[in-house]
Each structure stands twice: as structure tokens, then as C-alpha cells.
N, C-alpha and C. Protein backbone atom coordinates (compact mmCIF):
# COMPACT_ATOMS: atom_id res chain seq x y z
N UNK A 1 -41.75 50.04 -23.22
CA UNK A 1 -41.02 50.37 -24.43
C UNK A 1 -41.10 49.21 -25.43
N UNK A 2 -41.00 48.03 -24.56
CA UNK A 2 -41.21 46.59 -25.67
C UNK A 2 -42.66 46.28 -26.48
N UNK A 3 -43.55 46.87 -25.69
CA UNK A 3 -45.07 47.06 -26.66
C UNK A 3 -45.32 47.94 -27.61
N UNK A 4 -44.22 49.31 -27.04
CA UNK A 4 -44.67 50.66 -28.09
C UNK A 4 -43.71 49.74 -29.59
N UNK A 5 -42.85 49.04 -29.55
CA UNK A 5 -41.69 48.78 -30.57
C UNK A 5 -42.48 48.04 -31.25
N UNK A 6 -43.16 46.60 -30.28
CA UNK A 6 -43.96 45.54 -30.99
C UNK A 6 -45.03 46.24 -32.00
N UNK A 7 -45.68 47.50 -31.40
CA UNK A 7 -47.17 47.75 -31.89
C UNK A 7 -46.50 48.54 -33.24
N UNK A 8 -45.60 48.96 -33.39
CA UNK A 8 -44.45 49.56 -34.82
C UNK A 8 -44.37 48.34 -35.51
N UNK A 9 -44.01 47.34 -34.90
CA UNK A 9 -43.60 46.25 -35.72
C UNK A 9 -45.08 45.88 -36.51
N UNK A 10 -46.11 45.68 -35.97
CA UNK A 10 -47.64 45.41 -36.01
C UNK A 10 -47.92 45.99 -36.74
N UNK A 11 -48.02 47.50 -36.88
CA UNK A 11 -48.34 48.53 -38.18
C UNK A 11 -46.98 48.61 -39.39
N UNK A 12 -45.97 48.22 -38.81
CA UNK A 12 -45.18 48.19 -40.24
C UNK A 12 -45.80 46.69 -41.11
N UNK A 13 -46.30 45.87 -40.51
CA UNK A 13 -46.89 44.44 -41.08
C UNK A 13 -47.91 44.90 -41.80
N UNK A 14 -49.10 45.98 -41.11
CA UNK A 14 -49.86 45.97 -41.63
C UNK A 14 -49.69 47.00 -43.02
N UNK A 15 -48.83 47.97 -42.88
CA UNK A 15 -48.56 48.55 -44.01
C UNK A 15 -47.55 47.71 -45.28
N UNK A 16 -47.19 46.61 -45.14
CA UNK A 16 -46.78 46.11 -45.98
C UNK A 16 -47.64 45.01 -46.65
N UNK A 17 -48.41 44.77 -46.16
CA UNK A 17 -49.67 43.92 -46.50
C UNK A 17 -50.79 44.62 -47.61
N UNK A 18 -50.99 46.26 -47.00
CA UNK A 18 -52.05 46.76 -47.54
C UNK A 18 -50.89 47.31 -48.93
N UNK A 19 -49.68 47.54 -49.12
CA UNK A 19 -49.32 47.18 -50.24
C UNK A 19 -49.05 46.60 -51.19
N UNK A 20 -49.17 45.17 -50.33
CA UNK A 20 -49.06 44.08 -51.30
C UNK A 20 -50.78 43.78 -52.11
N UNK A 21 -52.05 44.07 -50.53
CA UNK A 21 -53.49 43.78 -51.39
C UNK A 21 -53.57 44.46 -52.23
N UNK A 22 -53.64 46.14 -52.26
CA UNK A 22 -54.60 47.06 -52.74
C UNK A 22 -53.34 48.09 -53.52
N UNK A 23 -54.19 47.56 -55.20
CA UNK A 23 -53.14 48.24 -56.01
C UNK A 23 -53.28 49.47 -56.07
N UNK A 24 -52.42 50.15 -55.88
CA UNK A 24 -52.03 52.05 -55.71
C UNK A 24 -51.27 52.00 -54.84
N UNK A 25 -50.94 51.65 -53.87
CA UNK A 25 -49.98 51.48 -53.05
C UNK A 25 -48.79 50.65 -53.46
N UNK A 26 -47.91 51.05 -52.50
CA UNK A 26 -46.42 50.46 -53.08
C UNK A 26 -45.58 51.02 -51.90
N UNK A 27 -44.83 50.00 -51.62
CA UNK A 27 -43.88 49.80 -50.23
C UNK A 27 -42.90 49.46 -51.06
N UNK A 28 -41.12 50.45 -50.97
CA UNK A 28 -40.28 49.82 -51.47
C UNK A 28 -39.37 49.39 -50.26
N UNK A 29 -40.05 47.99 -49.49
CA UNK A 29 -39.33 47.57 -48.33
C UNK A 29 -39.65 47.49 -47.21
N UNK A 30 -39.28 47.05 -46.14
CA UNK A 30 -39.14 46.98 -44.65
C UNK A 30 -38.89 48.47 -44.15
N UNK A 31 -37.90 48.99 -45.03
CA UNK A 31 -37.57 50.39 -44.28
C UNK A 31 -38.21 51.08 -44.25
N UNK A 32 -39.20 51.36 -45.83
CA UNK A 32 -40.22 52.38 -45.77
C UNK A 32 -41.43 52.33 -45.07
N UNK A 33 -42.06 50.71 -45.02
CA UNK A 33 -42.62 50.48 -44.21
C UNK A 33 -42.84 50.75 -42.72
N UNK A 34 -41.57 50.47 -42.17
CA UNK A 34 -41.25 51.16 -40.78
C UNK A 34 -41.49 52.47 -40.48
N UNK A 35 -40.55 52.92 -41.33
CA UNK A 35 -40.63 54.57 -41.35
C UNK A 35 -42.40 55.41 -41.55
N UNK A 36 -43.07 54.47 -42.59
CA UNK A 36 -44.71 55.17 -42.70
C UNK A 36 -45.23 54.58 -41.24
N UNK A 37 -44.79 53.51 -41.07
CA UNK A 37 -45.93 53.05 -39.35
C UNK A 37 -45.34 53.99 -38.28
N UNK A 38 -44.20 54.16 -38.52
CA UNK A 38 -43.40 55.08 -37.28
C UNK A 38 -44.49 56.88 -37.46
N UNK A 39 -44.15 57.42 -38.96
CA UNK A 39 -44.94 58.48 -38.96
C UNK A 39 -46.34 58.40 -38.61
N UNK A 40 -47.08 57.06 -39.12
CA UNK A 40 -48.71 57.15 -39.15
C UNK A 40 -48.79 56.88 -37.78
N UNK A 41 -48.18 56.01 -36.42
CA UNK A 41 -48.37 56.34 -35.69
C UNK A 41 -48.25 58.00 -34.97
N UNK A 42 -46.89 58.36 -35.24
CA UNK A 42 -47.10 60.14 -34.25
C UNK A 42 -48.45 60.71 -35.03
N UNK A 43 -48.74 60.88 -36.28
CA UNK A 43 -49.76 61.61 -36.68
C UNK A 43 -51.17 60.95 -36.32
N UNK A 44 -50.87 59.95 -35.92
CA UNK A 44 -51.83 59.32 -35.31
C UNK A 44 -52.56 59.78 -33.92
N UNK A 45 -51.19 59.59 -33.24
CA UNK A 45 -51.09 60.42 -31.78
C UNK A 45 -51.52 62.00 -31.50
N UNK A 46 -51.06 62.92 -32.52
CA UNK A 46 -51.04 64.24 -32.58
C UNK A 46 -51.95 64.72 -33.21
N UNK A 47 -52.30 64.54 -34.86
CA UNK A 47 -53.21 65.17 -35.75
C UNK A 47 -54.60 64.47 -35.56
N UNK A 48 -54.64 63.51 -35.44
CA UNK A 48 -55.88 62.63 -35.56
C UNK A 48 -56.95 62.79 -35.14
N UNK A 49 -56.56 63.38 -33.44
CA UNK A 49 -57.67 63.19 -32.58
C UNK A 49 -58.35 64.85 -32.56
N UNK A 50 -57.62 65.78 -33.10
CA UNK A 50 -57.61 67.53 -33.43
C UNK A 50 -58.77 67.18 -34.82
N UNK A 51 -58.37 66.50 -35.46
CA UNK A 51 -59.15 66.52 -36.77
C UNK A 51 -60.33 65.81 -36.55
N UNK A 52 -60.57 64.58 -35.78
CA UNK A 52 -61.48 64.20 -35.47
C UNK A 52 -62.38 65.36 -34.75
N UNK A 53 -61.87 65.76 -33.72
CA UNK A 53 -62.94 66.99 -33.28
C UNK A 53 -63.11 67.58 -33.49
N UNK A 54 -62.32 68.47 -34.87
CA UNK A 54 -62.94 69.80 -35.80
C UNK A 54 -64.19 68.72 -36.94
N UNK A 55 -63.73 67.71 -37.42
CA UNK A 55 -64.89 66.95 -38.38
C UNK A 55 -66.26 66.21 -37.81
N UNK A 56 -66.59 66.60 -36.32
CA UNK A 56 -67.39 65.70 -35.48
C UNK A 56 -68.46 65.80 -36.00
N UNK A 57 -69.16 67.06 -36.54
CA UNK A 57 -70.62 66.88 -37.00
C UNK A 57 -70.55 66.07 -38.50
N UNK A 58 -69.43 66.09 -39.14
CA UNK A 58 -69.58 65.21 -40.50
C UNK A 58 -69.40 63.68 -39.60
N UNK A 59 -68.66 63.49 -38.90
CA UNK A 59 -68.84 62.03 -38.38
C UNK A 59 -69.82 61.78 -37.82
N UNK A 60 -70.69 62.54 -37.38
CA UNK A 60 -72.48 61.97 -36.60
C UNK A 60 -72.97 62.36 -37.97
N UNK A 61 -73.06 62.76 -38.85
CA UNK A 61 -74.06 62.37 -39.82
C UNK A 61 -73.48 61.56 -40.59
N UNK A 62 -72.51 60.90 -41.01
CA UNK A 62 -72.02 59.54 -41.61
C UNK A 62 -71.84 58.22 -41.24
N UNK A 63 -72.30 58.47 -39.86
CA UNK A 63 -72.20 57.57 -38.30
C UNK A 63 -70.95 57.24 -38.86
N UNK A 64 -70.13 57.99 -38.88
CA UNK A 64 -68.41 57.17 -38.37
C UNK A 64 -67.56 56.89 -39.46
N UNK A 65 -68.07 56.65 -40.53
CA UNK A 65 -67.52 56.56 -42.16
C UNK A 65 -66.29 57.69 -42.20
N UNK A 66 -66.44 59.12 -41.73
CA UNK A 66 -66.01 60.19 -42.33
C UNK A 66 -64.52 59.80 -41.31
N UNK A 67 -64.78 58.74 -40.54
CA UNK A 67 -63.11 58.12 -39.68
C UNK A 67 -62.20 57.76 -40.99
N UNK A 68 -62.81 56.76 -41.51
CA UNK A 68 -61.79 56.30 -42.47
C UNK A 68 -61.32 56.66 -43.29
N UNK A 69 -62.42 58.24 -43.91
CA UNK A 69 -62.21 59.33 -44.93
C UNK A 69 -60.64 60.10 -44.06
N UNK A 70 -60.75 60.30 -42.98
CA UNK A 70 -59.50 61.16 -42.26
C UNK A 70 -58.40 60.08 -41.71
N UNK A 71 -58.41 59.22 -41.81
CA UNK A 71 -57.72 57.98 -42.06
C UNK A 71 -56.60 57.78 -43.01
N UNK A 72 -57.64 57.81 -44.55
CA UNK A 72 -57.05 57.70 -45.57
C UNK A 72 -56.50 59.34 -46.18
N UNK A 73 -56.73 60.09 -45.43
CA UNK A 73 -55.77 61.30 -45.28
C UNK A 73 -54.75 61.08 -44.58
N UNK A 74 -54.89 61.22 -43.50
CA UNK A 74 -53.26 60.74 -42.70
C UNK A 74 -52.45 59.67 -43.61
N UNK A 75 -52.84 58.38 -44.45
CA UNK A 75 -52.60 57.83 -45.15
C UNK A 75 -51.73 58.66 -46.38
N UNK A 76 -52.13 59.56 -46.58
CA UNK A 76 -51.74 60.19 -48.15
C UNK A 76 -50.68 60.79 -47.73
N UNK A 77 -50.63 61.86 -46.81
CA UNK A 77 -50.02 62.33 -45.82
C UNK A 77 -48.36 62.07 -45.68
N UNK A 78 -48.82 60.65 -45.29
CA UNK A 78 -47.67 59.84 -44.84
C UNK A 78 -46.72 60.04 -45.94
N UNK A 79 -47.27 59.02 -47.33
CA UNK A 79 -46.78 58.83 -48.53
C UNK A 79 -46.22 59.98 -48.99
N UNK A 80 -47.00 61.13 -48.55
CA UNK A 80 -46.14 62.49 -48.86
C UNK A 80 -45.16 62.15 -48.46
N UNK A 81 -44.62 62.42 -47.12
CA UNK A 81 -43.28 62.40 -46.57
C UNK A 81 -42.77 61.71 -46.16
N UNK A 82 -42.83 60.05 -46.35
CA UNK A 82 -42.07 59.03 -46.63
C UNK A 82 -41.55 58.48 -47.87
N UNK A 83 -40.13 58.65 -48.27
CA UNK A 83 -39.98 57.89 -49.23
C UNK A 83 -39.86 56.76 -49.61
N UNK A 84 -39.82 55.87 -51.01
CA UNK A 84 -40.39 54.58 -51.05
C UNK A 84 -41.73 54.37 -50.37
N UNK A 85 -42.85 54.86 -49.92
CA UNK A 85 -43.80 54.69 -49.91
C UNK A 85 -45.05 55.56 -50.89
N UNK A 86 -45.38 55.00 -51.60
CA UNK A 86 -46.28 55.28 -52.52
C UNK A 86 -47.95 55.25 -52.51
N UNK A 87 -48.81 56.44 -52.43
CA UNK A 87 -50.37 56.17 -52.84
C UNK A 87 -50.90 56.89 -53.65
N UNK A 88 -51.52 55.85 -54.71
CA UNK A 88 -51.82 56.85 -55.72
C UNK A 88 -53.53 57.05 -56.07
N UNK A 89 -53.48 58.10 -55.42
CA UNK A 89 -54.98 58.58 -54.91
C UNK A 89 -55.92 58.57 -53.86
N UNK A 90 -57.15 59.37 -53.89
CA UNK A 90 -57.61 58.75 -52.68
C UNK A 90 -57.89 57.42 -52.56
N UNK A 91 -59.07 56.65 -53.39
CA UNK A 91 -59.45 55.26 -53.29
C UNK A 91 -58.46 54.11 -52.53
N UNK A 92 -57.18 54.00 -52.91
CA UNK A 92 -56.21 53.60 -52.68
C UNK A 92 -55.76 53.69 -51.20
N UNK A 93 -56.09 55.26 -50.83
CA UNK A 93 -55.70 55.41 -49.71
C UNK A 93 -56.85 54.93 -48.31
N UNK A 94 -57.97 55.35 -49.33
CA UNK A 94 -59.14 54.61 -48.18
C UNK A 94 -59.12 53.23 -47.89
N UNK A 95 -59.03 52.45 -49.18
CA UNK A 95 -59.04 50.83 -48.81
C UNK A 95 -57.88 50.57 -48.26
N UNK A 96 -56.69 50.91 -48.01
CA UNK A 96 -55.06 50.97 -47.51
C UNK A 96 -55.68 51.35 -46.14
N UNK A 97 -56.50 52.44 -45.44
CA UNK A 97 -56.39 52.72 -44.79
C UNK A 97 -57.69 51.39 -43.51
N UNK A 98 -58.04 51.23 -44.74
CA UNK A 98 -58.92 50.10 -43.91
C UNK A 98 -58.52 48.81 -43.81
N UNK A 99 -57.39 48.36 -44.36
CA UNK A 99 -56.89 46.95 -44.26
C UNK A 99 -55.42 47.26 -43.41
N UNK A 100 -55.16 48.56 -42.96
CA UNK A 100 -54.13 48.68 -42.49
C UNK A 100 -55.16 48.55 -41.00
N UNK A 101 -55.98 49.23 -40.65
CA UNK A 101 -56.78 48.99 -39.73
C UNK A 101 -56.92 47.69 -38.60
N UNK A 102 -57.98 47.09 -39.87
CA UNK A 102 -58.39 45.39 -39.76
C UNK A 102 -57.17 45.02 -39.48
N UNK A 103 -55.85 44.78 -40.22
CA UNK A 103 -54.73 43.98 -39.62
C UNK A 103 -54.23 44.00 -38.58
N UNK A 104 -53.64 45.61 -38.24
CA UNK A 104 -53.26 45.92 -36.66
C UNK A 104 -53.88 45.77 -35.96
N UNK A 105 -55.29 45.63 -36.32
CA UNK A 105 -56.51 45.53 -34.80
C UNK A 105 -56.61 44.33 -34.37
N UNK A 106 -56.27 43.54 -35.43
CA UNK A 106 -56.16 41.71 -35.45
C UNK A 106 -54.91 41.29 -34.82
N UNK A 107 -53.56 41.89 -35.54
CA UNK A 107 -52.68 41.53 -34.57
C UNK A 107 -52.14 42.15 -33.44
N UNK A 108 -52.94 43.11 -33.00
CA UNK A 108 -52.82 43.79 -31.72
C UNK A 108 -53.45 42.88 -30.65
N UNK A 109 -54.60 42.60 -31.01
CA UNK A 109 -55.78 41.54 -29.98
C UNK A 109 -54.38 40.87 -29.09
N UNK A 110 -53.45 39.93 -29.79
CA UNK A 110 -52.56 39.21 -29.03
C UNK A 110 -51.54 39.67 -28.08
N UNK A 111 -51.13 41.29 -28.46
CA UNK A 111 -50.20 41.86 -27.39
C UNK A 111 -50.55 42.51 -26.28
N UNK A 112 -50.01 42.28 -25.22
CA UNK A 112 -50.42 43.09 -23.89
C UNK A 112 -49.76 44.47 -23.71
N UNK A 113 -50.35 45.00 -22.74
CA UNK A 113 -49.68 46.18 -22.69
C UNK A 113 -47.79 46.57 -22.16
N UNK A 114 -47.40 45.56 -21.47
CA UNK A 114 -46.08 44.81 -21.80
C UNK A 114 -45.16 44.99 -22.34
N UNK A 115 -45.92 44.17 -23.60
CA UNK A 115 -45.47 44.09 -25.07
C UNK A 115 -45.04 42.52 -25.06
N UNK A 116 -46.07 41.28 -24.18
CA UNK A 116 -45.68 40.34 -24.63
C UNK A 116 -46.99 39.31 -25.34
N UNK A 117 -46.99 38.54 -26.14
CA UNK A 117 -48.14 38.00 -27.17
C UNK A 117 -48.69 37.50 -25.62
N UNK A 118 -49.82 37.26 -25.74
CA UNK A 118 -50.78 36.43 -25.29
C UNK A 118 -51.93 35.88 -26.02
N UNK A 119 -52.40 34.60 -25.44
CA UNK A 119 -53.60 33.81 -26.28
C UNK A 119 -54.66 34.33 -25.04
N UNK A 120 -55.68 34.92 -25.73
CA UNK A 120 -56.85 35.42 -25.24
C UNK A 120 -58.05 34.28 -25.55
N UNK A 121 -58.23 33.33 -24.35
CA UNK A 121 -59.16 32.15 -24.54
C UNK A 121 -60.52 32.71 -23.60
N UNK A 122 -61.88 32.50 -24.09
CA UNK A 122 -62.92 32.31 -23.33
C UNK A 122 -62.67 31.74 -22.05
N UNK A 123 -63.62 32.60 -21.56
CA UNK A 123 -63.98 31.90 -19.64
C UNK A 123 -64.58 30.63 -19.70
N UNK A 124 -64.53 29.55 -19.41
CA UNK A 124 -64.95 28.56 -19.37
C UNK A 124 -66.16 28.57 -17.93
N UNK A 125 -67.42 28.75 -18.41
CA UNK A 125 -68.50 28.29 -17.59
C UNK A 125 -69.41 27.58 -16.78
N UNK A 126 -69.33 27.24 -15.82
CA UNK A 126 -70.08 26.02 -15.19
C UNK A 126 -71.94 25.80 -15.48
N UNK A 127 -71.79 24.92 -16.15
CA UNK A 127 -73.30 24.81 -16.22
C UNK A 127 -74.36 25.11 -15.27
N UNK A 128 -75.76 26.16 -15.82
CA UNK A 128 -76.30 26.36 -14.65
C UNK A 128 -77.03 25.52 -13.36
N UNK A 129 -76.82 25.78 -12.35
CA UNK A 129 -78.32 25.20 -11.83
C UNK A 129 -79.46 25.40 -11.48
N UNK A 130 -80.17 24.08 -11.51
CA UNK A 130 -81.50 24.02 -11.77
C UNK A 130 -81.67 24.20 -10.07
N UNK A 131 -82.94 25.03 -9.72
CA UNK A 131 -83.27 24.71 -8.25
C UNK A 131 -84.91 24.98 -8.40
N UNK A 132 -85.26 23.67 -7.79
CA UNK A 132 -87.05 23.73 -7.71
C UNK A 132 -87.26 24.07 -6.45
């Protein structure tokens, strides 16, 4: 329960960020913020993966682009039915939907499934040996 809350907390960051970069968007707050990461996650969970598999042949011929196109739908979506959250248009909603992305994927790397941070360091390797 402490990871599903953290990974809310993670996407409400990242939705307040991609309103502060990318003008068309507009967050009035923490609350609305919450409230769009709370929705964009369930529609995340529920609509996403239905739409992904009715759009599959546009995603093999765009190799994968047509993700962020249904992305920045769920994006618009949201803004529909969250208030204080604002997007005004698609463009807005695509680059929103890609820096909302990049951020959570960045600050997700650190949480476990848990829900506690961890530092994810390289394996440290022993030099090979040589045998003649």
C-alpha cells in the first residue's frame, strides 16, 4: 500500500512539473495534481491497455509513437474531469504526456516494490583472468 501511495506521490510530481515546463497546461495546486495522477493512474490501469490493443496495427507501423499519441489522450481526458487541471490542446497534451513519462520513470527507478527509496549502484566486477 506504501508503494501504490509513493508511486501517486511520483506522478502527482510529475504532473506538476509538466505544468510548470510545457505551456498549455496548468495545475491549480497539489490537490489537482493528486487528483489527475490518482485518475491518470486508474485510466491507466483500465483504459490504456484496451486501447492499446484495439490501436496495435497503428503502433507497429509508427513503431510505438502512436503510445504517446494515446497517452496524450488519457492526458486530455483527465483534464476533462479534473478540476483545476487544465490542457489546452493536443500538442500540450503530447509533450505533458511525455515529460510526465520521463519524470515518473526517473523517479520510480529509486522505489521498490515496498514502497521504500533505494540507491540502485552497479555490480562491482573483478578483473578478468588471464590464463596461458
Amino acid at each position: 500500500m506504501r508503494g501504490l501511495l509513493i508511486r501517486f506521490a511520483i506522478t502527482a510530481i510529475a504532473v506538476l512539473v509538466a505544468g510548470h515546463i510545457i505551456p498549455g497546461i496548468e495545475v491549480d495546486g497539489l490537490g489537482a495534481a493528486l487528483a489527475a495522477a490518482i485518475l491518470l493512474a486508474i485510466l491507466n490501469a483500465i483504459l490504456r491497455p484496451i486501447l492499446y490493443l484495439l490501436s496495435l496495427p497503428f503502433i507497429l507501423v509508427t513503431l510505438g509513437l502512436f503510445m504517446v499519441v494515446i497517452n496524450a489522450l488519457l492526458l486530455k481526458l483527465v483534464a476533462a474531469l479534473v478540476q483545476g487541471f487544465v490542457v489546452n490542446g493536443f500538442w500540450p497534451a503530447f509533450w505533458g504526456a511525455v515529460v510526465i513519462s520521463v519524470v515518473s520513470t526517473i523517479l520510480n527507478l529509486g522505489v521498490s516494490g515496498e514502497g521504500r527509496w533505494e540507491m540502485v549502484s552497479p555490480e562491482r566486477r573483478k578483473p578478468p583472468r588471464i590464463i596461458n
